[in-house]
N, C-alpha and C. Protein backbone atom coordinates (compact mmCIF):
# COMPACT_ATOMS: atom_id res chain seq x y z
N UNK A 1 70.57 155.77 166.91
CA UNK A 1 70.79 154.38 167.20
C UNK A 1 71.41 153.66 166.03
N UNK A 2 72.41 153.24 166.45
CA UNK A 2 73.14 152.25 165.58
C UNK A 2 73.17 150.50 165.57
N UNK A 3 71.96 149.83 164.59
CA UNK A 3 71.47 148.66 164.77
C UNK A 3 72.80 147.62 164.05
N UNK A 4 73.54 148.27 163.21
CA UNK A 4 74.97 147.62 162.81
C UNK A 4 75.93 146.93 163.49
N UNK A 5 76.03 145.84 163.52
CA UNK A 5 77.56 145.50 163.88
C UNK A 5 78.44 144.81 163.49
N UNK A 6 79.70 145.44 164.45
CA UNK A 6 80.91 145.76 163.59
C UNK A 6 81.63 144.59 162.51
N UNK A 7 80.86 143.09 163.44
CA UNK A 7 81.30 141.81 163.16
C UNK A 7 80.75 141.80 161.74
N UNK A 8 80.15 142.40 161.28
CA UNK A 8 79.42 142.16 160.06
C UNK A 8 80.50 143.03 158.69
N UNK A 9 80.36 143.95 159.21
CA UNK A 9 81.14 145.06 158.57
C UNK A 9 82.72 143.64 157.99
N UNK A 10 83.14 143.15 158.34
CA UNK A 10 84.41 143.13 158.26
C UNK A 10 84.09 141.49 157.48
N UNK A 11 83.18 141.06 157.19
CA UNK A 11 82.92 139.85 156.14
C UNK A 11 83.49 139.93 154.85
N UNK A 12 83.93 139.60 154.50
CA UNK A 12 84.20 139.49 153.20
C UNK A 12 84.18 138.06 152.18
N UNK A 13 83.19 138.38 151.50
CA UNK A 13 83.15 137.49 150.24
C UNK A 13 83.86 136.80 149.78
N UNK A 14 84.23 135.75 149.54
CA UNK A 14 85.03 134.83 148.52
C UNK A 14 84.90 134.07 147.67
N UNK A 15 84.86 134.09 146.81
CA UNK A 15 84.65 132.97 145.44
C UNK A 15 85.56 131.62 145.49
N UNK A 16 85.15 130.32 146.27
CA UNK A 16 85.76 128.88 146.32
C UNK A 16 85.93 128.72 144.96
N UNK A 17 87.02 128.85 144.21
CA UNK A 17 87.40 127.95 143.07
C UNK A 17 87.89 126.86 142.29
N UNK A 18 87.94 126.18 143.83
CA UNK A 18 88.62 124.93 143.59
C UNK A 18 87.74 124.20 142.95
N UNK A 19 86.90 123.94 143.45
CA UNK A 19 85.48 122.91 142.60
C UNK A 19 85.69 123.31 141.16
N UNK A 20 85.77 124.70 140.61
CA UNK A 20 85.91 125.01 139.04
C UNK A 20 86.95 124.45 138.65
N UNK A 21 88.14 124.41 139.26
CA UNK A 21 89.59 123.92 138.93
C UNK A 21 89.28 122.34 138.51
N UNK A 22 88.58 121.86 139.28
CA UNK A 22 88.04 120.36 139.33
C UNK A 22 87.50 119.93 138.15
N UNK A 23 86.16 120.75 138.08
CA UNK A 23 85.87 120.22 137.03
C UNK A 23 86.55 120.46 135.35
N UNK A 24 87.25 121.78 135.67
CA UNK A 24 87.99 121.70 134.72
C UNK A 24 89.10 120.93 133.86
N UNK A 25 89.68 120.56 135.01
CA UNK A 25 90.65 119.51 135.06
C UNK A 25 90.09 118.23 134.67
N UNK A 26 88.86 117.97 134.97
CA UNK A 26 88.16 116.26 134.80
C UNK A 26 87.77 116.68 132.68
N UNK A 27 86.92 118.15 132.14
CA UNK A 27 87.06 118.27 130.91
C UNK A 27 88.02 117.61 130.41
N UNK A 28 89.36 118.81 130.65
CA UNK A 28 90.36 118.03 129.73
C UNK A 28 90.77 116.88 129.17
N UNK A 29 90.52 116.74 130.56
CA UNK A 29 91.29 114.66 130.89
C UNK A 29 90.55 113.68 130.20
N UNK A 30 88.70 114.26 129.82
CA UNK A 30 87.94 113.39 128.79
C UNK A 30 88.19 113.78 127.88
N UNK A 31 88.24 115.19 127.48
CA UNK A 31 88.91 115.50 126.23
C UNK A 31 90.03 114.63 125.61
N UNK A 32 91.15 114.20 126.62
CA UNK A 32 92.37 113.91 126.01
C UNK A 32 92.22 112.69 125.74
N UNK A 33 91.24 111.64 126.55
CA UNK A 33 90.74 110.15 126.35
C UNK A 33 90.23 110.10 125.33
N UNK A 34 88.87 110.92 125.10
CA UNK A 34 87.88 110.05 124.14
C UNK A 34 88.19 110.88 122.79
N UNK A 35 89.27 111.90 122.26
CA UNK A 35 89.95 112.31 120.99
C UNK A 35 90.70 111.44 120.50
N UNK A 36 90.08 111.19 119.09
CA UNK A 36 91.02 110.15 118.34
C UNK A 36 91.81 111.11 117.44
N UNK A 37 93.25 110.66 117.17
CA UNK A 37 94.25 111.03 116.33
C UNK A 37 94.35 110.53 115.59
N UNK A 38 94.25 111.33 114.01
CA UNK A 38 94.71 111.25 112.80
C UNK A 38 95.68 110.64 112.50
N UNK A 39 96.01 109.42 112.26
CA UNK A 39 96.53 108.54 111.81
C UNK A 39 96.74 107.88 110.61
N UNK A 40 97.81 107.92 109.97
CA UNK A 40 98.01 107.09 108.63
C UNK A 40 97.74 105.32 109.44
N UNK A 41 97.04 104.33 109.02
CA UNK A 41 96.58 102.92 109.67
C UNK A 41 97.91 102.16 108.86
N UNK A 42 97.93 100.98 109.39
CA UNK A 42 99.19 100.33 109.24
C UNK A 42 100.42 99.95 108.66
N UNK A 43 100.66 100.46 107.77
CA UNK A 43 101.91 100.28 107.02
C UNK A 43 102.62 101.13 106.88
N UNK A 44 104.12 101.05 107.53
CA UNK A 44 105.02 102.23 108.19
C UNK A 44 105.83 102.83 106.55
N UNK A 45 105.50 104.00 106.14
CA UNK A 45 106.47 103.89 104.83
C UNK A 45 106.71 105.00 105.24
N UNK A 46 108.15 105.80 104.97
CA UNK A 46 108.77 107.12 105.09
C UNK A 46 108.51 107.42 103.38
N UNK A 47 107.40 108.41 103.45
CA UNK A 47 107.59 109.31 102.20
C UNK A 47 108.67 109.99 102.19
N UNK A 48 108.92 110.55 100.71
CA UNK A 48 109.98 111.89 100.03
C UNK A 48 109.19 113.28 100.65
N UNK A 49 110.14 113.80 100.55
CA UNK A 49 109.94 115.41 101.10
C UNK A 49 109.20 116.45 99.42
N UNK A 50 108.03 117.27 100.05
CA UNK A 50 107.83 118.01 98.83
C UNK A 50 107.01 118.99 99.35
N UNK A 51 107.12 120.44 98.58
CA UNK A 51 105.98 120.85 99.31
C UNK A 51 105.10 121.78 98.70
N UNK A 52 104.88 120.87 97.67
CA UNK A 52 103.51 120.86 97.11
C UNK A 52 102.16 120.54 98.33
N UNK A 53 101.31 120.80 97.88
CA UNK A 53 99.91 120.55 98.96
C UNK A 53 99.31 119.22 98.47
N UNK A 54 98.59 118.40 99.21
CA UNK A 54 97.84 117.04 98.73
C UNK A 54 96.72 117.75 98.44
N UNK A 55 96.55 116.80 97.00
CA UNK A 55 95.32 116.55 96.37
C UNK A 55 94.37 115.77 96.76
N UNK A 56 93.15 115.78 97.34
CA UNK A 56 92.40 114.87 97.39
C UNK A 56 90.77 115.00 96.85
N UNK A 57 90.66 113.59 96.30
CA UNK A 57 89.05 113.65 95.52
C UNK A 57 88.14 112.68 96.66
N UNK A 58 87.02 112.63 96.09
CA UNK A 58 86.16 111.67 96.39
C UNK A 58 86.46 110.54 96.88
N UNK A 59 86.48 109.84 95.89
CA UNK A 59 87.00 108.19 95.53
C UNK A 59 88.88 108.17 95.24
N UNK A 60 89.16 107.34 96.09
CA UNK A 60 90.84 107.20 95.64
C UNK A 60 90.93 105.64 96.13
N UNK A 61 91.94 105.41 95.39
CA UNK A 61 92.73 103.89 95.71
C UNK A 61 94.27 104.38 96.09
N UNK A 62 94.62 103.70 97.24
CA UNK A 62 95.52 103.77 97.75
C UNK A 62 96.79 102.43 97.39
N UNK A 63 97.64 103.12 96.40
CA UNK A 63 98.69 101.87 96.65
C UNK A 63 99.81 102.28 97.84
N UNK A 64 100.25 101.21 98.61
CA UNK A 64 101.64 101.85 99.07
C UNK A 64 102.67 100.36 99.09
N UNK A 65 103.91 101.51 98.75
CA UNK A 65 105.18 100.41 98.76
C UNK A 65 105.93 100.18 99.87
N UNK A 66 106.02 99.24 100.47
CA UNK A 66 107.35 99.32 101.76
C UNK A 66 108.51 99.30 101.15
N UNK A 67 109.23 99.69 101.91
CA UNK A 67 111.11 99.72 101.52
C UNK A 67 111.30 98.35 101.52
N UNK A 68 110.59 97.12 101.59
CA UNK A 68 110.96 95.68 101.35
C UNK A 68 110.28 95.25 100.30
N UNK A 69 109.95 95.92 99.69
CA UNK A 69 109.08 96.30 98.17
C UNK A 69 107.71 95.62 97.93
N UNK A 70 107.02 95.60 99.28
CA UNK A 70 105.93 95.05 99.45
C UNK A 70 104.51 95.81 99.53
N UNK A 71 103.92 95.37 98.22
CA UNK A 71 103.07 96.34 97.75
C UNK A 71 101.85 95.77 98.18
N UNK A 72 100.84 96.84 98.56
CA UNK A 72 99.87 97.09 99.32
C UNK A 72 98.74 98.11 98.73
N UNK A 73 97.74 97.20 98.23
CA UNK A 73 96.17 98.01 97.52
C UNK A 73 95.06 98.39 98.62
N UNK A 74 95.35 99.40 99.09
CA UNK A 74 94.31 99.63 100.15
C UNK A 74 94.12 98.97 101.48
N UNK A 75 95.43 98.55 101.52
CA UNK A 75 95.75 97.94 102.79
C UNK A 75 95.63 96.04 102.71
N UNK A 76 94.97 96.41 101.55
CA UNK A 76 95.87 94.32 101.11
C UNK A 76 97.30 93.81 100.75
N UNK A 77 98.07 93.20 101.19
CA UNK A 77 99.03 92.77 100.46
C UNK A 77 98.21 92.12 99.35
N UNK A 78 99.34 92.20 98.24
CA UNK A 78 98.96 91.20 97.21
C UNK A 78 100.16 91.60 96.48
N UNK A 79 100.71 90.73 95.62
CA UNK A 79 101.96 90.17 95.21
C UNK A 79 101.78 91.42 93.16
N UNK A 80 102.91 92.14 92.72
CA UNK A 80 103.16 92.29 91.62
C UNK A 80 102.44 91.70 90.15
N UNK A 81 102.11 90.17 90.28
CA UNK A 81 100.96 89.81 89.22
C UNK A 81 100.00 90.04 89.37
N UNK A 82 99.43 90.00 90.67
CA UNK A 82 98.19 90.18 90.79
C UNK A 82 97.88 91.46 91.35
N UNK A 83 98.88 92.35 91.06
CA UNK A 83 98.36 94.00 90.79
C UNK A 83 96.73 94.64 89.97
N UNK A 84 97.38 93.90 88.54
CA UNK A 84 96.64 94.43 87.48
C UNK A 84 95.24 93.77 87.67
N UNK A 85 94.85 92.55 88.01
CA UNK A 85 93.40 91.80 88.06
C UNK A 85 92.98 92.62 89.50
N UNK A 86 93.35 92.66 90.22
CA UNK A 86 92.89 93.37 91.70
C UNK A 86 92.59 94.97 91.60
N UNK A 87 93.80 95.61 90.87
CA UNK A 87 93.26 96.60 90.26
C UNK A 87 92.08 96.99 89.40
N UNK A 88 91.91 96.28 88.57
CA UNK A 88 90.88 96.31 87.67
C UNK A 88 89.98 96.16 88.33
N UNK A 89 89.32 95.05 89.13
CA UNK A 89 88.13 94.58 90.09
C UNK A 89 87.78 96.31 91.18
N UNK A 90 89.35 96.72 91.71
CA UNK A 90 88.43 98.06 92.12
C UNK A 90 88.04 98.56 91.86
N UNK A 91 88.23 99.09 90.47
CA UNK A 91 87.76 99.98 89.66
C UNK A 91 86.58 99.50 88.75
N UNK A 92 85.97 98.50 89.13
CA UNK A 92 85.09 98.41 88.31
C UNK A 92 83.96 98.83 89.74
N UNK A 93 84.14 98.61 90.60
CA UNK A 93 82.99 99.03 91.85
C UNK A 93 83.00 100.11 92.13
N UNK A 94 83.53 101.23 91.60
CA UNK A 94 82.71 102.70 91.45
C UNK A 94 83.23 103.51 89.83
N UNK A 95 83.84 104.99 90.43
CA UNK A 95 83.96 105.56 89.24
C UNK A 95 85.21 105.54 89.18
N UNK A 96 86.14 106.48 88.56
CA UNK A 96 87.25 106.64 88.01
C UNK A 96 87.71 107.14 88.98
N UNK A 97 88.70 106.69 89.88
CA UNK A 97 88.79 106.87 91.31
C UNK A 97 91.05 107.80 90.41
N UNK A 98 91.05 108.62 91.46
CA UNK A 98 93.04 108.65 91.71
C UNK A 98 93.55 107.89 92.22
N UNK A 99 94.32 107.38 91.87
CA UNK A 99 95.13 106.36 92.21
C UNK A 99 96.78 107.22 92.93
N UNK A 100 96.18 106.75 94.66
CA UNK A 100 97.41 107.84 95.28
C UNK A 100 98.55 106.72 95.30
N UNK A 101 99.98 107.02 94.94
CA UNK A 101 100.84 105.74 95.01
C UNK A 101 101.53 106.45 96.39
N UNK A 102 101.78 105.57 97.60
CA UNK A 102 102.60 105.92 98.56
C UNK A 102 103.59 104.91 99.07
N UNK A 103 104.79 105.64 98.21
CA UNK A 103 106.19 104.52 97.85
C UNK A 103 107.26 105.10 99.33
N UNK A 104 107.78 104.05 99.72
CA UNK A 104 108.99 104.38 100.89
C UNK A 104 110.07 105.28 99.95
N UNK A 105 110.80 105.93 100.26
CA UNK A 105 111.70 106.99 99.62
C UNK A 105 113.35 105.92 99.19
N UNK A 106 113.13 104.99 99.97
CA UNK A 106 113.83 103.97 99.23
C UNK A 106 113.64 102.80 98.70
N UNK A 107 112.40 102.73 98.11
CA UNK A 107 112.14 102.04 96.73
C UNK A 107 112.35 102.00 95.57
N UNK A 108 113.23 101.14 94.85
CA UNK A 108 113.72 101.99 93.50
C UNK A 108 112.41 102.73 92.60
N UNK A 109 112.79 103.58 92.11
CA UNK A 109 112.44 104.28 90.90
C UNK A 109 111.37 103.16 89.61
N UNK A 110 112.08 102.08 89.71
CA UNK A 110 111.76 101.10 88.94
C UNK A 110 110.62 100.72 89.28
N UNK A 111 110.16 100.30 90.41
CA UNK A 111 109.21 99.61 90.58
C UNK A 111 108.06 100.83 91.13
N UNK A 112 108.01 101.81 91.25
CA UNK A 112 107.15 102.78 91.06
C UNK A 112 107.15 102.79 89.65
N UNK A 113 107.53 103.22 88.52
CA UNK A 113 107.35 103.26 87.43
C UNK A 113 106.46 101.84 86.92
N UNK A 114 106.78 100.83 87.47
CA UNK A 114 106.19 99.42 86.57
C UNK A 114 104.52 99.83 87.65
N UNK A 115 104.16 100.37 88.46
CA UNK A 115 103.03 100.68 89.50
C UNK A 115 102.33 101.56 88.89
N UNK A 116 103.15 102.64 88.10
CA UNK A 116 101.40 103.57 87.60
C UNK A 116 101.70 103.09 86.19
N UNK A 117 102.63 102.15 85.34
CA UNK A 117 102.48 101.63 83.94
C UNK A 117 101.19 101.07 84.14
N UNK A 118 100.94 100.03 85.15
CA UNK A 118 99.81 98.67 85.23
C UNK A 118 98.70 99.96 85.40
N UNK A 119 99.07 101.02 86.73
CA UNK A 119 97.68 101.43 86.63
C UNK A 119 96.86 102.12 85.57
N UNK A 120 97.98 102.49 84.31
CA UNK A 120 97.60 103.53 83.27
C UNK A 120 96.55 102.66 82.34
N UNK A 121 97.58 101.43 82.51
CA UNK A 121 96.77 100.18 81.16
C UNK A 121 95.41 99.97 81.61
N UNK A 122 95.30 99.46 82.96
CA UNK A 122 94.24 98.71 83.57
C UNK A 122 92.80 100.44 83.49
N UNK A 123 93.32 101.77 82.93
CA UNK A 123 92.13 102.61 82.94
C UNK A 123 92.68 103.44 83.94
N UNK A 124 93.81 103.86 84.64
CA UNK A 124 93.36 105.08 85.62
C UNK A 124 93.94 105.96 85.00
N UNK A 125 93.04 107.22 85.53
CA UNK A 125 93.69 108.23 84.32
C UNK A 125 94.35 109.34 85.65
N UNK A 126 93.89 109.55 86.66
CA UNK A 126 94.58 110.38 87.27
C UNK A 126 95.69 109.39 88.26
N UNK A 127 97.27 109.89 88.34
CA UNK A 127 97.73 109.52 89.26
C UNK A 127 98.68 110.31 90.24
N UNK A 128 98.28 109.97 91.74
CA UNK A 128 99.21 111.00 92.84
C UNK A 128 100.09 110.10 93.38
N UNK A 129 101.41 111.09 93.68
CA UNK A 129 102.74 110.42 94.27
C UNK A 129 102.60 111.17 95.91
N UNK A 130 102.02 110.21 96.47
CA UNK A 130 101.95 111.09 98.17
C UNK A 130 103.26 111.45 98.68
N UNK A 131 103.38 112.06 99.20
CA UNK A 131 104.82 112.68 99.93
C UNK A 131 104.85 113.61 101.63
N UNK A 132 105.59 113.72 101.82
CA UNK A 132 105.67 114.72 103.14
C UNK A 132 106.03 115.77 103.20
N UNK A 133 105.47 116.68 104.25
CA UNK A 133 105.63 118.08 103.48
C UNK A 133 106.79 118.47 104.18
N UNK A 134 107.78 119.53 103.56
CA UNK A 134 109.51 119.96 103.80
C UNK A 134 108.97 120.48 105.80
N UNK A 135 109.73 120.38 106.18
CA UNK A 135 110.31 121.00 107.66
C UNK A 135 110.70 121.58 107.71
């Protein structure tokens, strides 16, 4: 006696994958929302090309120059005289910080040079010229 039948025999299994596709698809899509990107924050300057590797410490002060020669301490404007007193005041609120200078690639020469003179006087002893690395 044969209690089998045939209707059974011929079932076959399937794995629905759409629901996985689903939720997979919904991952990403929070993935791609709630990832924040590495960003230099507001002041557009085109570094020089180099390709040396960045240095970075602890503590740094950030100067940067725009190509309209508008200099910027950590994201303050503040005007050429009042470099050296603003400078000094950072550096007195921790330690002996690097002083990274990040000049537009068409800023004269000059006024980077008069930028780590003030910072040498005012006490910084290390200074970095940020740049971009070759392509």
């Amino acid at each position: 006696m044969n209690f089998s039948n045939k209707d059974e025999e011929d079932i076959k299994l399937e794995v629905n994958i759409i629901s996985l596709i689903d939720v997979v698809l919904l991952l990403v899509m929070f993935f791609m929302i709630t990832t924040s990107f590495v960003a230099q924050p507001g002041i557009k300057v085109k570094l020089p090309q180099a390709s040396a590797k960045e240095i970075r410490q602890e503590k740094e002060l950030v100067v940067i120059i725009s190509k309209n020669k508008k200099i910027y301490l950590n994201e303050d404007l503040i005007s050429l005289s009042l470099f050296p007193d603003r400078l000094g005041k950072a550096l007195k609120k921790g330690n002996m910080p690097i002083l990274i200078i990040k000049a537009d690639e068409l800023v004269p020469h000059g006024l980077v040079v008069k930028i780590m003179d003030i910072a040498k006087k005012t006490g910084i002893e290390t200074l970095a010229i940020a740049t971009r690395p070759d392509e």
